[in-house]
Each structure stands twice: as structure tokens, then as C-alpha cells.
C-alpha atoms as a PDB file:
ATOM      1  CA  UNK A   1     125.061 126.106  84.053  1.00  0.00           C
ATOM      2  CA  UNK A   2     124.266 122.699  85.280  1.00  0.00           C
ATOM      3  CA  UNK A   3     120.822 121.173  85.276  1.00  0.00           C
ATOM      4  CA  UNK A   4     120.176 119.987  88.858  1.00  0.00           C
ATOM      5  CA  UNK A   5     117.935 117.468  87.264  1.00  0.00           C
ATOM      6  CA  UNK A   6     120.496 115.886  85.426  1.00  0.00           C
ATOM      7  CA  UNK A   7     122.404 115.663  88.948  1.00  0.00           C
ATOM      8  CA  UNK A   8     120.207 113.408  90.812  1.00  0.00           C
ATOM      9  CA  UNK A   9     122.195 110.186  92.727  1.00  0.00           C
ATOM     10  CA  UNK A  10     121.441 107.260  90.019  1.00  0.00           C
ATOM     11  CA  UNK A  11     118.142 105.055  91.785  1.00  0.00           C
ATOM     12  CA  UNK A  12     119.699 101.515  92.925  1.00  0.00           C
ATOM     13  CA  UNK A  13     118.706  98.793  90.437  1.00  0.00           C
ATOM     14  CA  UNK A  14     115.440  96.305  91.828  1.00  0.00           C
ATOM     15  CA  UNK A  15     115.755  93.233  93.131  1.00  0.00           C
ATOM     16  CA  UNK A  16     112.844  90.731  91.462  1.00  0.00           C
ATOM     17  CA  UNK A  17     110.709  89.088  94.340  1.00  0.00           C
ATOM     18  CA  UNK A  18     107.981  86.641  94.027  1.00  0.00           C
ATOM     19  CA  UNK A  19     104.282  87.011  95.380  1.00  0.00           C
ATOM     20  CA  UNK A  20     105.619  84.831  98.535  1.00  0.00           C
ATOM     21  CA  UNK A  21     108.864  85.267  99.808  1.00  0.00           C
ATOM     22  CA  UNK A  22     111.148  84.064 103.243  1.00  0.00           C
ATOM     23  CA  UNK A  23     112.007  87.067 105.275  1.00  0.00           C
ATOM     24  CA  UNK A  24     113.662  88.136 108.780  1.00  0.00           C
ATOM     25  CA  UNK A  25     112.556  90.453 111.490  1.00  0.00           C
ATOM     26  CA  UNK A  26     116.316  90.628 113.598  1.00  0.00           C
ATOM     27  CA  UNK A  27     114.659  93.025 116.008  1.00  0.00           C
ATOM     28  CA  UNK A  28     111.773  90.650 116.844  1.00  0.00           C
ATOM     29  CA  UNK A  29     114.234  87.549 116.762  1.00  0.00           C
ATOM     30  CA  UNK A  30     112.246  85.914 114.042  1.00  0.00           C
ATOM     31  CA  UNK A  31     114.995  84.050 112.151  1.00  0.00           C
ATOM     32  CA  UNK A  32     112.359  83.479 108.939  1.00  0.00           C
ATOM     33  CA  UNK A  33     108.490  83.723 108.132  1.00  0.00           C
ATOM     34  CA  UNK A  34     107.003  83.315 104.669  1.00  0.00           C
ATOM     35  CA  UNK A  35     105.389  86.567 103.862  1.00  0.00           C
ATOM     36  CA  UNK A  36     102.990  86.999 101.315  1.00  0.00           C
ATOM     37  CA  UNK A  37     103.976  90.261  99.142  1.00  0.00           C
ATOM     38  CA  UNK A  38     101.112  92.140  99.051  1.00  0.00           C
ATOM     39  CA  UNK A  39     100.665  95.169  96.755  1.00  0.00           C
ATOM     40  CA  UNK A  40      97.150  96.013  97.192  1.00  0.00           C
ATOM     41  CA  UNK A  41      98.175  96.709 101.367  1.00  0.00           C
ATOM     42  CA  UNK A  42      99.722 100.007 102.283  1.00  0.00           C
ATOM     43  CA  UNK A  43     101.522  99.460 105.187  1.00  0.00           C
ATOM     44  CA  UNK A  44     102.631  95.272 106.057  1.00  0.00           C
ATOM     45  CA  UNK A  45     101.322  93.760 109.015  1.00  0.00           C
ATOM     46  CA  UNK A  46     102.449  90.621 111.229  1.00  0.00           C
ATOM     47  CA  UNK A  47     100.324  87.912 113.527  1.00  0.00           C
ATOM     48  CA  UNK A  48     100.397  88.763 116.926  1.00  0.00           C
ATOM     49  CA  UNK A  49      98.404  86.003 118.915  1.00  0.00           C
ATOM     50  CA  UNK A  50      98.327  87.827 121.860  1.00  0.00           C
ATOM     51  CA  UNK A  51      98.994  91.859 122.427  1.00  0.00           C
ATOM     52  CA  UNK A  52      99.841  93.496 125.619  1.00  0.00           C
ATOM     53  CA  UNK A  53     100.279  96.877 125.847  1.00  0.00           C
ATOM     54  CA  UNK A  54     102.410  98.280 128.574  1.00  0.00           C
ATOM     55  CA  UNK A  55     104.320 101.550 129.384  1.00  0.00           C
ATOM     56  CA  UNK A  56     108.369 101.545 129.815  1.00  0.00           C
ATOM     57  CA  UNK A  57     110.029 104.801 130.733  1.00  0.00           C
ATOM     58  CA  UNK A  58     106.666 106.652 130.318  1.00  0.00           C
ATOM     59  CA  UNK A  59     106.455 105.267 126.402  1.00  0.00           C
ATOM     60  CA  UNK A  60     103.763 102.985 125.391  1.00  0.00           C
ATOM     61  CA  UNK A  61     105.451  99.706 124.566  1.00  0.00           C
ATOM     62  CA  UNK A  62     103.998  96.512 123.340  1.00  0.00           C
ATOM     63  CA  UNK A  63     103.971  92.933 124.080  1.00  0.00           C
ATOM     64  CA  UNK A  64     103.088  89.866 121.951  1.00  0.00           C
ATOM     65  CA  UNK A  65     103.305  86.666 120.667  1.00  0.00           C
ATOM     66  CA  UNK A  66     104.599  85.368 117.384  1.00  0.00           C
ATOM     67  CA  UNK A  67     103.665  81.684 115.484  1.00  0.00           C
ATOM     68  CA  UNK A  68     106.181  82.272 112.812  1.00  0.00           C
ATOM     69  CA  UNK A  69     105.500  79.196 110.654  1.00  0.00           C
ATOM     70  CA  UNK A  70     101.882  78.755 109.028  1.00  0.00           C
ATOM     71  CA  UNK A  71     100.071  75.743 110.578  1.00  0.00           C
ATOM     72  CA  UNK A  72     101.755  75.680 113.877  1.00  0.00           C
ATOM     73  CA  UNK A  73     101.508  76.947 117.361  1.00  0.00           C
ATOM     74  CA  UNK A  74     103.966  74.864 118.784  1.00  0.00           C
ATOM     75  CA  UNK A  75     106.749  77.653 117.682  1.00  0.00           C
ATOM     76  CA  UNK A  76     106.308  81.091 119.656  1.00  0.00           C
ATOM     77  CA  UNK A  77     108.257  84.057 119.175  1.00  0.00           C
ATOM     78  CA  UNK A  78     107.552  86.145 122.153  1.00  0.00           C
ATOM     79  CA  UNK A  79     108.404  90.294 121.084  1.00  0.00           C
ATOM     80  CA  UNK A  80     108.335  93.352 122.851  1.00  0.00           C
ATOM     81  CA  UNK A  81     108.229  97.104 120.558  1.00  0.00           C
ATOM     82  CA  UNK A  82     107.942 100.284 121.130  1.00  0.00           C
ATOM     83  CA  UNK A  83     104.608 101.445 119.448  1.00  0.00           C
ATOM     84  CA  UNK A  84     104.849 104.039 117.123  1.00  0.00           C
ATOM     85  CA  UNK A  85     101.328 104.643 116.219  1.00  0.00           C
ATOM     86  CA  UNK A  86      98.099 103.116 116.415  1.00  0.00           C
ATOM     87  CA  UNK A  87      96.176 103.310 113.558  1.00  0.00           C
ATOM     88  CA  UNK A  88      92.280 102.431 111.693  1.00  0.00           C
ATOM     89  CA  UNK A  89      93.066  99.474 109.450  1.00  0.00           C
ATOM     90  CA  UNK A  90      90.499  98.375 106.915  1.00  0.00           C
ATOM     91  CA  UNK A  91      91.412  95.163 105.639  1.00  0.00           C
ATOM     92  CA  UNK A  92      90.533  93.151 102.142  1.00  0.00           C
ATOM     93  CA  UNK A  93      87.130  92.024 103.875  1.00  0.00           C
ATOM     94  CA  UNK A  94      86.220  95.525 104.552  1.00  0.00           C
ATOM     95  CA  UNK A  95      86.261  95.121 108.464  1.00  0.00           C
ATOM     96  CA  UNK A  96      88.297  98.234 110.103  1.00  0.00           C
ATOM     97  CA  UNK A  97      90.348  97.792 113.155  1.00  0.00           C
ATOM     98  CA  UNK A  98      92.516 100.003 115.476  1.00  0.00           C
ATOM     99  CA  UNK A  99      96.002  98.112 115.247  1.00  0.00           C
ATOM    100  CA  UNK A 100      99.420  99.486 117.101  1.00  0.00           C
ATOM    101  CA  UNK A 101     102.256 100.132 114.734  1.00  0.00           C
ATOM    102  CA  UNK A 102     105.566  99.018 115.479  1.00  0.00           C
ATOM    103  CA  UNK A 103     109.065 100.121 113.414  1.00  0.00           C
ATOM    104  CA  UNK A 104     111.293  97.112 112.998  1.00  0.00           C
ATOM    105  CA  UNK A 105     114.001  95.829 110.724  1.00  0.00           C
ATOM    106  CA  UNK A 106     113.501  93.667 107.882  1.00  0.00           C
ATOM    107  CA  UNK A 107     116.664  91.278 106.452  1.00  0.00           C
ATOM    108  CA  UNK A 108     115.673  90.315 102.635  1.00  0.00           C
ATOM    109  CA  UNK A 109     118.580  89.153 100.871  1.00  0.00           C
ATOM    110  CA  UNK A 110     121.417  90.554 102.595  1.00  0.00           C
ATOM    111  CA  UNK A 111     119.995  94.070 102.813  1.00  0.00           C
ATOM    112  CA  UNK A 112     118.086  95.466 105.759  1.00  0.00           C
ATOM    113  CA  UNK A 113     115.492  97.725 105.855  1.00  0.00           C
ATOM    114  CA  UNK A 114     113.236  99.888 108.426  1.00  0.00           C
ATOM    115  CA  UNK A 115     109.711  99.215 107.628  1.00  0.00           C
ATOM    116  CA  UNK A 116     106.358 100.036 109.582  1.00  0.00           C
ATOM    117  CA  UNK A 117     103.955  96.947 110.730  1.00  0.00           C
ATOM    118  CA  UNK A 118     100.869  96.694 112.046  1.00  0.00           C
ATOM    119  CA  UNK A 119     100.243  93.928 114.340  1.00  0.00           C
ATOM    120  CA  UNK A 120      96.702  91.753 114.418  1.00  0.00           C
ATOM    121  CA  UNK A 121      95.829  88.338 114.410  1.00  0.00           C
ATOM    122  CA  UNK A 122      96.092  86.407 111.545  1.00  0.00           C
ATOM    123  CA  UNK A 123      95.635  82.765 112.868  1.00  0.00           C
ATOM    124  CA  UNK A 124      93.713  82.283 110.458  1.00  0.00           C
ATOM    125  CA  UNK A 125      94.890  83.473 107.472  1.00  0.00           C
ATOM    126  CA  UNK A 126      97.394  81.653 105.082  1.00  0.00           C
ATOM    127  CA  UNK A 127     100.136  83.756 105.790  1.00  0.00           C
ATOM    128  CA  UNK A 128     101.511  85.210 109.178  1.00  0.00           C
ATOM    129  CA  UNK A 129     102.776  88.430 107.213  1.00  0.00           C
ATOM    130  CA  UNK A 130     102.218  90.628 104.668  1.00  0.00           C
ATOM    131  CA  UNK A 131     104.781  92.195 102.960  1.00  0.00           C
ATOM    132  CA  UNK A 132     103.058  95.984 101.583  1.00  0.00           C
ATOM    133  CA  UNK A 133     104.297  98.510  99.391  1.00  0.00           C
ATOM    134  CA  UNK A 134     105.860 101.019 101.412  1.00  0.00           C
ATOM    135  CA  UNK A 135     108.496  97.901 102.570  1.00  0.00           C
ATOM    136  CA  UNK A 136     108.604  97.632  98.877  1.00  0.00           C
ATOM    137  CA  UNK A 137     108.948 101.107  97.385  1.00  0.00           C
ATOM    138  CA  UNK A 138     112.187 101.973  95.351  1.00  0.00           C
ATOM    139  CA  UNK A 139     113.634  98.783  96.067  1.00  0.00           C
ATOM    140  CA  UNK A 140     111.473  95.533  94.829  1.00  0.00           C
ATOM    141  CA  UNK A 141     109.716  94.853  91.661  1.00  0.00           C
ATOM    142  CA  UNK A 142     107.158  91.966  92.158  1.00  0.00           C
ATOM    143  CA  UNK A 143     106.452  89.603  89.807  1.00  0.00           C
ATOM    144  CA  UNK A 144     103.335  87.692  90.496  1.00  0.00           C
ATOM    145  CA  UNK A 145     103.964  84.636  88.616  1.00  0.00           C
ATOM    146  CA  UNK A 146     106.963  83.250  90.967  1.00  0.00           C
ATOM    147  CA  UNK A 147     107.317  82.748  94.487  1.00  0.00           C
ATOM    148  CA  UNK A 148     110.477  82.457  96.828  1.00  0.00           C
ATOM    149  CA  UNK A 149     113.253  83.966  93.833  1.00  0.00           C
ATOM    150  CA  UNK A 150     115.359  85.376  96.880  1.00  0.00           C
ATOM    151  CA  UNK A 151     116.187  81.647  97.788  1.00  0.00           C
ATOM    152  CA  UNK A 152     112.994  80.551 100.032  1.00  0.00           C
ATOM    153  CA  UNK A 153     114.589  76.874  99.493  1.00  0.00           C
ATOM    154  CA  UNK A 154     116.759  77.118 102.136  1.00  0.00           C
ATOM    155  CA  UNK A 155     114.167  77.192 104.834  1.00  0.00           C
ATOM    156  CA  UNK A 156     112.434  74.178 103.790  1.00  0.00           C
ATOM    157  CA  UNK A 157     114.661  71.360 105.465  1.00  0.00           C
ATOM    158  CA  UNK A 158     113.847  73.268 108.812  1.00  0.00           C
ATOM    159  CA  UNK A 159     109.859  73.271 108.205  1.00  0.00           C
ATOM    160  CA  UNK A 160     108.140  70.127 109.673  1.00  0.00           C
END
């Protein structure tokens, strides 16, 4: 008799990430944004300057703007999602907000991934994403000592 146990698929090894890593968001044509790996945030959530909220084929949809790269509004990344859930978001500060969720690919390394974002605005905040631990679960082990180990170096020449 075979233990089923025993016959589980082997779990893929974990890739090592920093607290601050370069990512991509394909579906939202942002090429890179420095996301701050978060493991203290549930779900990971993205600046949106502006939201719009709109209806397409009797869906809600949303609308909204992008600064990708901390410090500067001159680059805008202007997305539209389908919103998959709006949800009461408490963050660090302890100041709740209702904030759409959108479902959206994220390229680390090679390897894409679904993950779940909330969208808010975080002009003012050091980083324009956080990266929370359901993107991370089963596949990234953080270590909170380093920062950019998946080869953040490569977006530097292109930062003013």
C-alpha cells in the first residue's frame, strides 16, 4: 500500500529576494518599478494617482494612472483592469480604506505570476508598490538584509 503522503509533487526550490526588489506588471505595461517586499501586508498594492471607475460589457472596470519611478511624475503609466473586488484595507498607520482589487501578472526573474493588488495612492510613500505575502507564498524567501538580489542593477542606467 502506498502512503499518499509520501506521493506529494516535490515543492519547487525558493528563489532568495531582498527587502526591495525591480519587478514588472506586463498587463499594466509597466516595464519595471522598485517594490518594497513587504511581509507584514497581506495582499500587495500599487500607486494609482488617479482612479476611474467605469463599466465595460456590464463589468465594473477601472481606470488609472501609474508614476512608476519614485520621485517623479513626469513618467505616467496610464492602466485600465477589470476589478475583481473591492475591499476594507487597514494600512500600517491604522487608517482603513475601501480600495478596488485588480488581478494582474507579475514578471520576477523570468517567471510570471498572477497576483491580487489593491490600488491607492501612494505619492507619498517611498515606494510605489508593495510586494505582500500572498505574491510571495511558496515561491520567495526574503531576506531582509539585501536588496535588489534578482539583478535590480540593470535598471539603474535608465533612472534619472
Amino acid at each position: 500500500m502506498v502512503d499518499r503522503k509520501l506521493a506529494a509533487p516535490a515543492e519547487l526550490p525558493k528563489t532568495l529576494i531582498g527587502w526591495r526588489e525591480w519587478v514588472s506588471l506586463p498587463d499594466l505595461t509597466i516595464p519595471f518599478i522598485k517594490a518594497k517586499v513587504d511581509t507584514g501586508a497581506k495582499t500587495s498594492a500599487l500607486h494609482a494617482f488617479y482612479l476611474e471607475p467605469f463599466d465595460r460589457n456590464g463589468k465594473p472596470w477601472v481606470r488609472f494612472g501609474v508614476h512608476p519611478l519614485q520621485a517623479s511624475l513626469n513618467d505616467v503609466v496610464n492602466c485600465e483592469a477589470p476589478v475583481k473586488d473591492v475591499r476594507r484595507v487597514t494600512d500600517s498607520g491604522g487608517h482603513a480604506e475601501m480600495r478596488p482589487v485588480i488581478e494582474t501578472a507579475l514578471l520576477v526573474q523570468g517567471e510570471v505570476r498572477l497576483i491580487e493588488l489593491t490600488l491607492t495612492d501612494r505619492e507619498s510613500m517611498m515606494f510605489r508598490m508593495l510586494l505582500g505575502r500572498n505574491a510571495l507564498r511558496r515561491r520567495f524567501v526574503v531576506d531582509s538584509g539585501k536588496s535588489f538580489l534578482l539583478g535590480g542593477n540593470r535598471f539603474r542606467p535608465m533612472l534619472v
